[in-house]
N, C-alpha and C. Protein backbone atom coordinates (compact mmCIF):
# COMPACT_ATOMS: atom_id res chain seq x y z
N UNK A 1 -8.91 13.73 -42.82
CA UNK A 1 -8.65 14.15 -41.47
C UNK A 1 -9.26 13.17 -40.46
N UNK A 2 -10.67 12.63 -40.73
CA UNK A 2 -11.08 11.67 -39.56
C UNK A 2 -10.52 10.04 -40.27
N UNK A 3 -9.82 10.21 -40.70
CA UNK A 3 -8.88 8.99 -40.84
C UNK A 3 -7.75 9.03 -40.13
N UNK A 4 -6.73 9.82 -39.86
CA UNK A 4 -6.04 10.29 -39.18
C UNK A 4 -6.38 10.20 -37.90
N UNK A 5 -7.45 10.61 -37.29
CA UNK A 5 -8.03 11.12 -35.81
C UNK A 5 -8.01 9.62 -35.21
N UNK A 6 -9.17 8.72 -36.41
CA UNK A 6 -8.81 7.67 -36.03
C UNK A 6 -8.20 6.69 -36.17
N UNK A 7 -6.70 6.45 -36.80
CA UNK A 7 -5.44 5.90 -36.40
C UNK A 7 -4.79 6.15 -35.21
N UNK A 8 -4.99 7.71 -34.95
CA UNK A 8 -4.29 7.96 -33.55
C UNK A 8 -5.42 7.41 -32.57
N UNK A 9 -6.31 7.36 -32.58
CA UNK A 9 -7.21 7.16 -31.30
C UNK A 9 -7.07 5.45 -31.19
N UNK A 10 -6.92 4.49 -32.50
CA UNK A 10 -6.69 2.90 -32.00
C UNK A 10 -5.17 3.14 -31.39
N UNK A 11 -4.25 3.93 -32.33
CA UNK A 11 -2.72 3.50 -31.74
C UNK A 11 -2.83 4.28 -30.32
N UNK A 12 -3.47 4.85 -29.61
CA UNK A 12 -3.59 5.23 -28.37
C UNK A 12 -3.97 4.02 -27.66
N UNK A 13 -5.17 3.56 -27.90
CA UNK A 13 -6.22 2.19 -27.18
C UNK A 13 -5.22 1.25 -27.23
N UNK A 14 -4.09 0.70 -28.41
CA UNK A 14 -3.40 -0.24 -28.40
C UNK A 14 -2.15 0.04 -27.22
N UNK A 15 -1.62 1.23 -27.11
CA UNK A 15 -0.18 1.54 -26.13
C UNK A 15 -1.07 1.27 -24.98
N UNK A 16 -2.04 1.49 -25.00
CA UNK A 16 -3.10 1.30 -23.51
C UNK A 16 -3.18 0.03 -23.18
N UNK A 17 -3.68 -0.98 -24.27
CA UNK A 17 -3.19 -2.21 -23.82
C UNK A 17 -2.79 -3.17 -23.94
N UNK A 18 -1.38 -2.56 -24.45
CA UNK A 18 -0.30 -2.92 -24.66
C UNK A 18 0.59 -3.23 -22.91
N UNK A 19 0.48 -1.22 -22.67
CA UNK A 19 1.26 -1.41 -21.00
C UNK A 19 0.10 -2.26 -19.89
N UNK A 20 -1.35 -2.40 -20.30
CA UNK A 20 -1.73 -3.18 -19.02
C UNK A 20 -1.51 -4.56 -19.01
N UNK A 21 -0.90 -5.35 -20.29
CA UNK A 21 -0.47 -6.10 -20.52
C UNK A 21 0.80 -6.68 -19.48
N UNK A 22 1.35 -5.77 -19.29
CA UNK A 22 3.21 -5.95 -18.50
C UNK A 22 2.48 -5.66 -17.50
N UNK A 23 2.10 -6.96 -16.59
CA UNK A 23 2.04 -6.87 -14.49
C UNK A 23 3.36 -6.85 -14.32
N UNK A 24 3.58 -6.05 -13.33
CA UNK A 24 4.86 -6.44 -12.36
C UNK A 24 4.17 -7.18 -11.30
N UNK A 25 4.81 -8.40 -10.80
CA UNK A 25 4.45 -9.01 -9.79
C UNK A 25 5.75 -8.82 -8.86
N UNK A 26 5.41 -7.97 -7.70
CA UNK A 26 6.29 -7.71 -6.85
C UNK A 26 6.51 -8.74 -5.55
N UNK A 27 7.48 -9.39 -5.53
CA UNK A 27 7.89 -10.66 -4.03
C UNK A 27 9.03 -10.08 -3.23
N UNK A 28 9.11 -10.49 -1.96
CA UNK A 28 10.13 -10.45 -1.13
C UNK A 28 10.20 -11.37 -0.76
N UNK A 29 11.81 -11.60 -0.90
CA UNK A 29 12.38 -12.67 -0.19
C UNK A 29 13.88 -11.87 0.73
N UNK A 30 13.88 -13.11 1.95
CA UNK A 30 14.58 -12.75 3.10
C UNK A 30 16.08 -13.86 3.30
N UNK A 31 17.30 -13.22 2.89
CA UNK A 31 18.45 -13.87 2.95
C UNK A 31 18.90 -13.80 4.33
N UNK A 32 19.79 -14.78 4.79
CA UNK A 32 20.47 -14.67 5.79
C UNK A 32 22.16 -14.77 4.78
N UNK A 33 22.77 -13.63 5.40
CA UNK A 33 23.73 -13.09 4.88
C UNK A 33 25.11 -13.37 6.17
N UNK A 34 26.37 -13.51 5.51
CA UNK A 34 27.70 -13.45 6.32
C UNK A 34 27.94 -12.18 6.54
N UNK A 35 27.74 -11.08 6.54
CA UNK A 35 27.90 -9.63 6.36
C UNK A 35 28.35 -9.73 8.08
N UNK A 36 29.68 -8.98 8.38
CA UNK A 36 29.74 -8.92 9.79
C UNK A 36 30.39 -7.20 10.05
N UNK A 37 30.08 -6.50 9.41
CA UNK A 37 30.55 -5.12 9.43
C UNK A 37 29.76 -4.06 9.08
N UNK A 38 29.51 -2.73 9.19
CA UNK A 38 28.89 -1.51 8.29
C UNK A 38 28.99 -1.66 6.98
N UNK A 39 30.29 -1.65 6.76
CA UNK A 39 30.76 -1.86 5.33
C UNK A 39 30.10 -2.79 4.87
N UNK A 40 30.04 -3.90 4.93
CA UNK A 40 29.33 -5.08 4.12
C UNK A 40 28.19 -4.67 3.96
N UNK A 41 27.12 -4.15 5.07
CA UNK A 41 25.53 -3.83 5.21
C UNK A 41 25.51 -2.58 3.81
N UNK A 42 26.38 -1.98 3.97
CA UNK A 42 26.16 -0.43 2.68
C UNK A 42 26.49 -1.14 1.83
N UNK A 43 27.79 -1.94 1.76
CA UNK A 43 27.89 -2.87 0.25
C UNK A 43 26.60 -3.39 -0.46
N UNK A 44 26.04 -4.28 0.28
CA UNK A 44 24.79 -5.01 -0.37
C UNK A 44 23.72 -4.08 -0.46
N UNK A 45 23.55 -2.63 0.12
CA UNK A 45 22.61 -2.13 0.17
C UNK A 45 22.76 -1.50 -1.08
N UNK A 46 23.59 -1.03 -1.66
CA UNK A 46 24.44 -0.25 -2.48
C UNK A 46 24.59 -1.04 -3.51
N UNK A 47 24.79 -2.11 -3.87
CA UNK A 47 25.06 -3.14 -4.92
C UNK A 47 24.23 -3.75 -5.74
N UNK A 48 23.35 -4.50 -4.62
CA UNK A 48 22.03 -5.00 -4.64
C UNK A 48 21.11 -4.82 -6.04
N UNK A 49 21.12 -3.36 -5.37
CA UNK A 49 19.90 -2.60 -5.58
C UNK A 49 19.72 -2.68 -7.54
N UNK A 50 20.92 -2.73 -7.95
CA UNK A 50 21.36 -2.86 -9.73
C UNK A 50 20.89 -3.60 -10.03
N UNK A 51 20.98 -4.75 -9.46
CA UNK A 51 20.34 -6.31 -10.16
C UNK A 51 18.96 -6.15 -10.78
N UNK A 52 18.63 -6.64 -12.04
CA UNK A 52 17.66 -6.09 -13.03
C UNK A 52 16.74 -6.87 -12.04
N UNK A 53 14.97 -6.29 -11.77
CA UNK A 53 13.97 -6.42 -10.96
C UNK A 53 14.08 -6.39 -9.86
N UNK A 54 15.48 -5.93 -9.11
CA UNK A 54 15.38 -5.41 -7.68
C UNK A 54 14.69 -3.74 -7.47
N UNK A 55 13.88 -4.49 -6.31
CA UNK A 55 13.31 -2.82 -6.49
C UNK A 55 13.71 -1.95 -4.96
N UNK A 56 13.71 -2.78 -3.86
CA UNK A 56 14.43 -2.29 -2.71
C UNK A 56 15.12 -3.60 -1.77
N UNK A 57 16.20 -3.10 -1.19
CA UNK A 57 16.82 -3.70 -0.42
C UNK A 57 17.61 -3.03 0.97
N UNK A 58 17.04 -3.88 2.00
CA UNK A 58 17.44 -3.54 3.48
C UNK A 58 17.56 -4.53 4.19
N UNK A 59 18.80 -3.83 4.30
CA UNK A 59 20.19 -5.43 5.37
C UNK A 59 19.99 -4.74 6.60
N UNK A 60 19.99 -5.85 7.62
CA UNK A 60 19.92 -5.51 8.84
C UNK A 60 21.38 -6.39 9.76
N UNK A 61 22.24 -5.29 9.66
CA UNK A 61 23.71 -6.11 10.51
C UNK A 61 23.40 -6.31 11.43
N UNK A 62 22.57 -6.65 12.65
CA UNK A 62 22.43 -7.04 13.83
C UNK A 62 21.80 -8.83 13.78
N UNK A 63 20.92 -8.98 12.69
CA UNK A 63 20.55 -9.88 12.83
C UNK A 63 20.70 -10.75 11.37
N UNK A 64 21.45 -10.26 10.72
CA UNK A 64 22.52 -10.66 9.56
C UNK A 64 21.80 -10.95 8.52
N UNK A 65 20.46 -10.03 8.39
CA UNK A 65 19.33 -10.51 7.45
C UNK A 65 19.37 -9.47 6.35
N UNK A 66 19.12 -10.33 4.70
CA UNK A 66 19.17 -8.93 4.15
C UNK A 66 17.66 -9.63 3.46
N UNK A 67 16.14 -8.10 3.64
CA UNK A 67 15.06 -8.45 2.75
C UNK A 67 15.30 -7.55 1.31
N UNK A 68 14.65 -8.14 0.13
CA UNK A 68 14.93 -7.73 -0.78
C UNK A 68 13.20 -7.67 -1.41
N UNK A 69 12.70 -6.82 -2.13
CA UNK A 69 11.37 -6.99 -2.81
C UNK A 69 12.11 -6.64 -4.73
N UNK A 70 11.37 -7.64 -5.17
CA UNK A 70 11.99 -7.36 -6.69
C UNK A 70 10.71 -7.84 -7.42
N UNK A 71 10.58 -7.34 -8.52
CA UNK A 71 9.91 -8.29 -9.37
C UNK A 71 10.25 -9.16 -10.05
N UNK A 72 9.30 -10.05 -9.33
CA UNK A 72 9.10 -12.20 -10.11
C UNK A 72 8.79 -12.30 -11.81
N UNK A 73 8.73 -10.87 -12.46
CA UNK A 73 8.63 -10.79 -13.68
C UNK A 73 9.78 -11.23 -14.33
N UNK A 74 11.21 -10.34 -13.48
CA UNK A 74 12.20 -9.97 -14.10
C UNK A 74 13.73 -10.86 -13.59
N UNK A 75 13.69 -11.24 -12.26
CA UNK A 75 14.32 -11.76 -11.69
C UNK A 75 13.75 -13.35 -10.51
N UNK A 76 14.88 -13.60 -9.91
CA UNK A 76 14.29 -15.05 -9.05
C UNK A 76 15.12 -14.62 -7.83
N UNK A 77 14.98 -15.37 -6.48
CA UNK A 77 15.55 -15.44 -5.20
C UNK A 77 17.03 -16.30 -5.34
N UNK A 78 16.83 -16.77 -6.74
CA UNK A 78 18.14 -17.40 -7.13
C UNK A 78 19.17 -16.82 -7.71
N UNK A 79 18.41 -15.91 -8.73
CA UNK A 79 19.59 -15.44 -9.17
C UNK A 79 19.78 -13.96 -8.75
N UNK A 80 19.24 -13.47 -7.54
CA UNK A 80 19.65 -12.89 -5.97
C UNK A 80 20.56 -13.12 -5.37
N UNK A 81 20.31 -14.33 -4.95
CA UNK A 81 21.47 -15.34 -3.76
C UNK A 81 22.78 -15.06 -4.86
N UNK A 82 22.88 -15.31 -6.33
CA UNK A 82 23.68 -15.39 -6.85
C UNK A 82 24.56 -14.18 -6.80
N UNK A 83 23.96 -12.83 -7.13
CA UNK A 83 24.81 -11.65 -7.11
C UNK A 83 25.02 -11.47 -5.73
N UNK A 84 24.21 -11.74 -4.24
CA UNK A 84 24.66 -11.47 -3.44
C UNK A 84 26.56 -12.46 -3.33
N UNK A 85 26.19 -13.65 -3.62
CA UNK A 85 27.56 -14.36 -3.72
C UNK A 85 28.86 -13.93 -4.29
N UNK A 86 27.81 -12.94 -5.85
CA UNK A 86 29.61 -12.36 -6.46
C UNK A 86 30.06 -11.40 -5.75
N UNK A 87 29.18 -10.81 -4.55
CA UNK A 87 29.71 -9.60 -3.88
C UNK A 87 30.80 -10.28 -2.96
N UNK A 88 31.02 -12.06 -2.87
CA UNK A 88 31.71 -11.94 -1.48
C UNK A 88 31.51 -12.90 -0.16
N UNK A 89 29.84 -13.14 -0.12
CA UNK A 89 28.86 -13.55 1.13
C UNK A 89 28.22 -14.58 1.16
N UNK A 90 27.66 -15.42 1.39
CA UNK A 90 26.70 -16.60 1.46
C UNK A 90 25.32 -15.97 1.62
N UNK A 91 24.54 -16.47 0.85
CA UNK A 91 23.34 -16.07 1.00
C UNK A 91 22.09 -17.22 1.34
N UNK A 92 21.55 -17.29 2.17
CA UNK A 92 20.68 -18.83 2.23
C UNK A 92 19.07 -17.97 2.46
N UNK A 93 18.40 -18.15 1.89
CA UNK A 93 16.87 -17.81 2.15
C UNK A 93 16.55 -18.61 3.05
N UNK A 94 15.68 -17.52 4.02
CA UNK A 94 15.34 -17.55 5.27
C UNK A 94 13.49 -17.94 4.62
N UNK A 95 13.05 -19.17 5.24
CA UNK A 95 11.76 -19.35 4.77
C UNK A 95 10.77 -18.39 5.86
N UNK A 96 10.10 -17.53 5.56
CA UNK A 96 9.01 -16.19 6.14
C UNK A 96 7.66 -17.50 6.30
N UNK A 97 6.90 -17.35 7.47
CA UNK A 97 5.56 -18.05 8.18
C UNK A 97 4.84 -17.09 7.49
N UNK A 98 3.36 -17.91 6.79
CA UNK A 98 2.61 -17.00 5.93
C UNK A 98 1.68 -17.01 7.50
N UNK A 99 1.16 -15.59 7.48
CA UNK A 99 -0.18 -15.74 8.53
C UNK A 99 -1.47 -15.82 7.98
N UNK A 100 -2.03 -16.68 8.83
CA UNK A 100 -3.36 -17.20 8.19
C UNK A 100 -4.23 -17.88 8.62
């Protein structure tokens, strides 16, 4: 029985760190988008969002910007720009001023 107790108590310690192992490193990056309608803004908002390590996305049709935060684990700003493109749109990253 305390052979048992303790197999489960390492295979516990190991799933433990095992998951602190996997960081998500979360980035945002900021596209400037062709989007000139509602429709387009819900498209990408709506579309977006699938792309494996997107974690949120908000287009702003007034100033034709779409920010996106995803994780740098799982995805790139490239291959972003890219699905934003199969939707349709041009996508060019907008370089963000670090403050400091």
């Amino acid at each position: 029985m305390k052979k048992i107790i303790t197999m489960v108590v390492i295979l516990l310690g190991l799933a433990v760190l095992t998951t602190q192992a996997q960081k998500v490193e979360i980035k945002t990056v900021t596209f400037e988008v062709n989007m000139h309608c509602q429709s387009c803004k819900a498209k990408i908002e709506r579309d977006i969002v699938f792309e494996k390590g997107v974690k949120e996305v908000e287009a702003t049709l007034d100033k034709k910007l779409v920010t996106i935060k995803y994780d740098a684990t799982k995805t790139d700003p490239e291959k972003i720009a890219k699905a934003i493109e199969k939707l349709g749109y041009t996508a060019k990253v907008v370089e963000t001023k670090q403050k400091g």
